[in-house]
N, C-alpha and C. Protein backbone atom coordinates (compact mmCIF):
# COMPACT_ATOMS: atom_id res chain seq x y z
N UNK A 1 -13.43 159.59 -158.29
CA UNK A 1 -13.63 158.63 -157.25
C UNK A 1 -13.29 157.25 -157.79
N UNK A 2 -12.34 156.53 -157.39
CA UNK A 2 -12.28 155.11 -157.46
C UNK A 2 -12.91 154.06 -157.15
N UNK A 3 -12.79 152.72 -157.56
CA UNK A 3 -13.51 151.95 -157.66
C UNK A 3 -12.84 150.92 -156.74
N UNK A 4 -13.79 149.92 -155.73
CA UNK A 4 -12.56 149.07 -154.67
C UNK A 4 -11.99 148.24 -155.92
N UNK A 5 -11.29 147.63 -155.77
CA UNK A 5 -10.30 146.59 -156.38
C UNK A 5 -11.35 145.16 -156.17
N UNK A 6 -11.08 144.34 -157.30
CA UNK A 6 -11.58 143.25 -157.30
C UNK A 6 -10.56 142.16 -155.78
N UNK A 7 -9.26 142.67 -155.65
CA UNK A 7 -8.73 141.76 -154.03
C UNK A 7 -9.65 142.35 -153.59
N UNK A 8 -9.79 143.75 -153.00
CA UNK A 8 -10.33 144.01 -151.61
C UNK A 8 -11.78 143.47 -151.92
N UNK A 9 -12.61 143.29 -152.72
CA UNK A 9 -14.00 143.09 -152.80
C UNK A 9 -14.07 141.35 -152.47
N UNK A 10 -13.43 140.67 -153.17
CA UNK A 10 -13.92 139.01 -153.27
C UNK A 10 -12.40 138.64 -152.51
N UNK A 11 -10.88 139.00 -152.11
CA UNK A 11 -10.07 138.45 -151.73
C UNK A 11 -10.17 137.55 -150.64
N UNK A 12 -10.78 138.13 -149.11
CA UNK A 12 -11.43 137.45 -148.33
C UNK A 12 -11.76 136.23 -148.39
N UNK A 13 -13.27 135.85 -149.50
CA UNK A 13 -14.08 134.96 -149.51
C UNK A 13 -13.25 133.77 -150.37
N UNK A 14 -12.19 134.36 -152.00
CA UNK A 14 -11.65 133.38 -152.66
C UNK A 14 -10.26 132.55 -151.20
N UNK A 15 -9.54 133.35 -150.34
CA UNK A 15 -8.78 132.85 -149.59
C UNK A 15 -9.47 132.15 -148.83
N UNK A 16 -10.59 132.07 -148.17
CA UNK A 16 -11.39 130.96 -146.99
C UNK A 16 -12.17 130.01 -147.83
N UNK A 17 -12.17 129.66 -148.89
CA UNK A 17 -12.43 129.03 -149.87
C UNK A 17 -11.25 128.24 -150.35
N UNK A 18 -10.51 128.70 -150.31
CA UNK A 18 -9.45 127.71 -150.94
C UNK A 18 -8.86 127.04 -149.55
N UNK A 19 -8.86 127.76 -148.48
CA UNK A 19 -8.57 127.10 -146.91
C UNK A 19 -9.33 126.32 -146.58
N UNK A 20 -10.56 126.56 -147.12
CA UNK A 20 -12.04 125.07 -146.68
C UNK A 20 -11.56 123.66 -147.66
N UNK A 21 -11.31 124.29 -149.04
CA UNK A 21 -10.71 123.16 -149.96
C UNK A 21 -9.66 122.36 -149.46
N UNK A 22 -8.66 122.98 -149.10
CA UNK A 22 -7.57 122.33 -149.29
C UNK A 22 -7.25 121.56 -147.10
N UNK A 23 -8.56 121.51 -146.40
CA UNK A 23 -8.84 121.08 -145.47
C UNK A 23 -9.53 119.90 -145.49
N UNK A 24 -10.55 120.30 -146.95
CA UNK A 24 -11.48 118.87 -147.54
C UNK A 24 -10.55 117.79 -148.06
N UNK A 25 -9.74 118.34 -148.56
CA UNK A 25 -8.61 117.26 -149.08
C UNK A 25 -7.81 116.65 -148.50
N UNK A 26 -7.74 117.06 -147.23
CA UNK A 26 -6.58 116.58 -145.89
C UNK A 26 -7.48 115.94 -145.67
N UNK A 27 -9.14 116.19 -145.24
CA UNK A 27 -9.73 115.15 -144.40
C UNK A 27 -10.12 113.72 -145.53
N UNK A 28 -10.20 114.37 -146.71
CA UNK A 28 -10.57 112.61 -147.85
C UNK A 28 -9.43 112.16 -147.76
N UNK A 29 -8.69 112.53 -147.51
CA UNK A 29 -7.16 111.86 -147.98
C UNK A 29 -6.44 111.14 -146.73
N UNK A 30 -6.70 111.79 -145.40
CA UNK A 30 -6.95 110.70 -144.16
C UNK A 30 -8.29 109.36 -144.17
N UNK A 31 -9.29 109.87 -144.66
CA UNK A 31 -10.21 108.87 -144.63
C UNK A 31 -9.94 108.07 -145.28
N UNK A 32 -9.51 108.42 -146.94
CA UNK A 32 -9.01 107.10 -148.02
C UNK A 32 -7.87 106.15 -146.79
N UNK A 33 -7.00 106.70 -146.60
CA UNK A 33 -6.13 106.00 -146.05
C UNK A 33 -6.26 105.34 -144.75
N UNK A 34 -7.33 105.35 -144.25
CA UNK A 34 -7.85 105.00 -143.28
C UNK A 34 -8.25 103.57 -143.45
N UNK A 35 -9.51 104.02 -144.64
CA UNK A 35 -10.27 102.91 -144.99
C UNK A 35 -9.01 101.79 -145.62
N UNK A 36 -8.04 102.02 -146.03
CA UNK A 36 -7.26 101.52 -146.99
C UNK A 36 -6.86 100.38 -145.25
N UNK A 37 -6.14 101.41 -144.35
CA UNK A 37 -6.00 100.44 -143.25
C UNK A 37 -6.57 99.20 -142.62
N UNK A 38 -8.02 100.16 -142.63
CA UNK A 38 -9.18 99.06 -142.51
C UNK A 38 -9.18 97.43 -143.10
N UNK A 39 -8.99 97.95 -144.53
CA UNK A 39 -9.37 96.74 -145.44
C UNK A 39 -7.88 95.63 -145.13
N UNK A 40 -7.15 96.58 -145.31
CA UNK A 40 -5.93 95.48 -144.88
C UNK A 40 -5.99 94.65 -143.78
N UNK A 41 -6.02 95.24 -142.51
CA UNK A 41 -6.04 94.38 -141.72
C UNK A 41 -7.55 93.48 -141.40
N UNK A 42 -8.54 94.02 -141.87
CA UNK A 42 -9.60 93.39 -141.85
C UNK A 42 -9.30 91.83 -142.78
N UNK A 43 -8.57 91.79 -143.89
CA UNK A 43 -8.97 90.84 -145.07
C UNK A 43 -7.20 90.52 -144.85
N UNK A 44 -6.74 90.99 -144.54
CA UNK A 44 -4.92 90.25 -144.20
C UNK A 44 -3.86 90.07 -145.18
N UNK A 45 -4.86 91.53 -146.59
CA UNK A 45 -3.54 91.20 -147.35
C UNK A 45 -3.75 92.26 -148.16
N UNK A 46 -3.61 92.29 -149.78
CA UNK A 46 -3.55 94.00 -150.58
C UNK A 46 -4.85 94.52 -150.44
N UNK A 47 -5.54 95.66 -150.33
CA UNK A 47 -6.85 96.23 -150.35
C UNK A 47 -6.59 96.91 -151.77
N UNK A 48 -7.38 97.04 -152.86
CA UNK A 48 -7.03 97.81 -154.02
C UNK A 48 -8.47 98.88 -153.85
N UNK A 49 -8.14 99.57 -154.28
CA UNK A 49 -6.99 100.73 -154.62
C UNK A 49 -6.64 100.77 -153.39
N UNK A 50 -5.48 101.47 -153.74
CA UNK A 50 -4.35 101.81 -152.31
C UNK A 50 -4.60 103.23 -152.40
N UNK A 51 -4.04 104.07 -151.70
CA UNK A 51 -4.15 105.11 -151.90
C UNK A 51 -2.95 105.64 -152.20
N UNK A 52 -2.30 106.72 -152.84
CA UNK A 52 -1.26 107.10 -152.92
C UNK A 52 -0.31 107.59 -152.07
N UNK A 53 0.78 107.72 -152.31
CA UNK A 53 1.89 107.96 -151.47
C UNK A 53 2.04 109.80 -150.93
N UNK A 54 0.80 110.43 -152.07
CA UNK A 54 1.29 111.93 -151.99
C UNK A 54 -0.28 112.28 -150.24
N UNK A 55 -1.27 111.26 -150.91
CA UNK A 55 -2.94 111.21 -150.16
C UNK A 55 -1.91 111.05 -149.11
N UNK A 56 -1.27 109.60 -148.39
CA UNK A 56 -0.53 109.55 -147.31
C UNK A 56 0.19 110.85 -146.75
N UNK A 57 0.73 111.40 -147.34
CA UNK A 57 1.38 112.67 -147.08
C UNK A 57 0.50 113.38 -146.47
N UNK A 58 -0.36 113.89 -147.21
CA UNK A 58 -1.33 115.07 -146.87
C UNK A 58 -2.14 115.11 -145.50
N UNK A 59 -2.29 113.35 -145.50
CA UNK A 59 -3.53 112.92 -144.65
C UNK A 59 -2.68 113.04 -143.30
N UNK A 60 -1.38 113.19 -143.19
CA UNK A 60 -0.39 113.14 -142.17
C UNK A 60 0.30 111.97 -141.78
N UNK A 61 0.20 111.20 -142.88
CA UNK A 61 0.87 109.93 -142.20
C UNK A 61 2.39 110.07 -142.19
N UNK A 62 3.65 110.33 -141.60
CA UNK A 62 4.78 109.95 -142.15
C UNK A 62 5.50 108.82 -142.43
N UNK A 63 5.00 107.55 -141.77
CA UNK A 63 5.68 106.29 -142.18
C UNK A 63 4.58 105.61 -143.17
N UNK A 64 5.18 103.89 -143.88
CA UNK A 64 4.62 103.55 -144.47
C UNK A 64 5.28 102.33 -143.93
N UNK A 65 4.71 101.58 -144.09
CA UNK A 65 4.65 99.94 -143.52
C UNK A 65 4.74 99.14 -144.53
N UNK A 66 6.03 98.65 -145.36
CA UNK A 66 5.56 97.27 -146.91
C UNK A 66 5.77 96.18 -146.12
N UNK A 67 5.22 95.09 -147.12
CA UNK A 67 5.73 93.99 -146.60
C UNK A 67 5.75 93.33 -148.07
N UNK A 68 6.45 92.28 -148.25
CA UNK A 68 7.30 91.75 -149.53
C UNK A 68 6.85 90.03 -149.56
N UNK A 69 5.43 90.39 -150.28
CA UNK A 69 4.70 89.08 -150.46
C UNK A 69 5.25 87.66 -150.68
N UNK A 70 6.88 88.02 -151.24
CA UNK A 70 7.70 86.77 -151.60
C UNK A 70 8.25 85.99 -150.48
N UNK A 71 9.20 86.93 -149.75
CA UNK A 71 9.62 86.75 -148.32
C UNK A 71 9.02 86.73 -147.28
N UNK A 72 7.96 87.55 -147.25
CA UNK A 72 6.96 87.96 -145.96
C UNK A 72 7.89 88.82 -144.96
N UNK A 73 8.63 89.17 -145.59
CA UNK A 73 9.54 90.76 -144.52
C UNK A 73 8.65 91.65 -144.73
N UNK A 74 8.78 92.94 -143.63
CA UNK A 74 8.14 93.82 -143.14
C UNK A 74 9.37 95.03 -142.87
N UNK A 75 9.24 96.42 -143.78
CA UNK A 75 10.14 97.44 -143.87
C UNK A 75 9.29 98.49 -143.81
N UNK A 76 9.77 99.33 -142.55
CA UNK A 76 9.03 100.58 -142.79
C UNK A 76 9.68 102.09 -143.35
N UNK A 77 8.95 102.56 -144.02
CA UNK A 77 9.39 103.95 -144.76
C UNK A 77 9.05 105.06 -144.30
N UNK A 78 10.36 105.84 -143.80
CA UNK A 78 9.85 107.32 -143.48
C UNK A 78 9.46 108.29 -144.51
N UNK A 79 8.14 108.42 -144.99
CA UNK A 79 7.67 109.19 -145.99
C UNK A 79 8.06 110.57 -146.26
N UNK A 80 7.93 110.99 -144.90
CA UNK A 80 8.74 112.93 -144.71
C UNK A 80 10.29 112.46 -145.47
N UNK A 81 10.64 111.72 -145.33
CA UNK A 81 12.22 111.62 -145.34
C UNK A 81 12.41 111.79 -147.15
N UNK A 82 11.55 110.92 -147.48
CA UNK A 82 11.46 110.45 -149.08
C UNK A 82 10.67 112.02 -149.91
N UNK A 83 9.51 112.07 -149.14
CA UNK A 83 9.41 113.50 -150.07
C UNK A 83 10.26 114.37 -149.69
N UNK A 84 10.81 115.12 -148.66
CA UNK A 84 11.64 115.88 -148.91
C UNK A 84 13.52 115.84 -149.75
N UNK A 85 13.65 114.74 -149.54
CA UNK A 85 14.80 114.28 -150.61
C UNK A 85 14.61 114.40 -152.37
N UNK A 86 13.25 114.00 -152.51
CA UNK A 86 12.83 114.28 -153.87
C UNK A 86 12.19 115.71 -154.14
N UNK A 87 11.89 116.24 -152.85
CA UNK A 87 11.83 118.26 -153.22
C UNK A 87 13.01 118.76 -153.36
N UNK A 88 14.06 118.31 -152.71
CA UNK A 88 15.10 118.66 -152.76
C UNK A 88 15.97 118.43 -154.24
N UNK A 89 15.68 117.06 -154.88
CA UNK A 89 16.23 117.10 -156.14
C UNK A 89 16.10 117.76 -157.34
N UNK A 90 14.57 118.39 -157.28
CA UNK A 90 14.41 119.10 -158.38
C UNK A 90 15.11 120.80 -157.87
N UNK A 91 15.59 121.20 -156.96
CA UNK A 91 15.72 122.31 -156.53
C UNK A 91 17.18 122.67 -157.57
């Protein structure tokens, strides 16, 4: 008589576990970037820490908004555009 397999016994619970994780991380990673929004326009200029460009990703943002403290121009970045060009380079 055999024994179940360690997948069929715990596979279940380790897969909805790593789906709860990696949902927790979409939602901190919208909130960081949220708050990051917040502070900017609340105070009208850098908020530190920023959050990163990958948190932006995750959190769903696809654009990014700079503006160029020297000039005071305003350029926006399509983020989807930029990570997938750089997935693409290591391929």
């Amino acid at each position: 008589m055999g024994t179940k397999s360690r997948e069929t016994i715990y596979g279940g619970s380790v897969r909805a576990a790593a789906e709860r994780a990696t949902e927790a991380r979409k939602e901190a990673d919208r909130l960081a970037v949220a708050a990051w929004n917040a502070r900017m326009l609340g105070f009208q200029g850098p908020a530190q820490p920023s959050p990163t460009l990958g948190d932006a990703l995750n959190a769903g943002y696809r654009y990014l908004e700079v503006r160029c403290l020297g000039c005071d121009t305003h350029q926006t970045v399509a983020l989807g555009h930029r990570a997938a060009t750089e997935g693409d380079a290591g391929s």
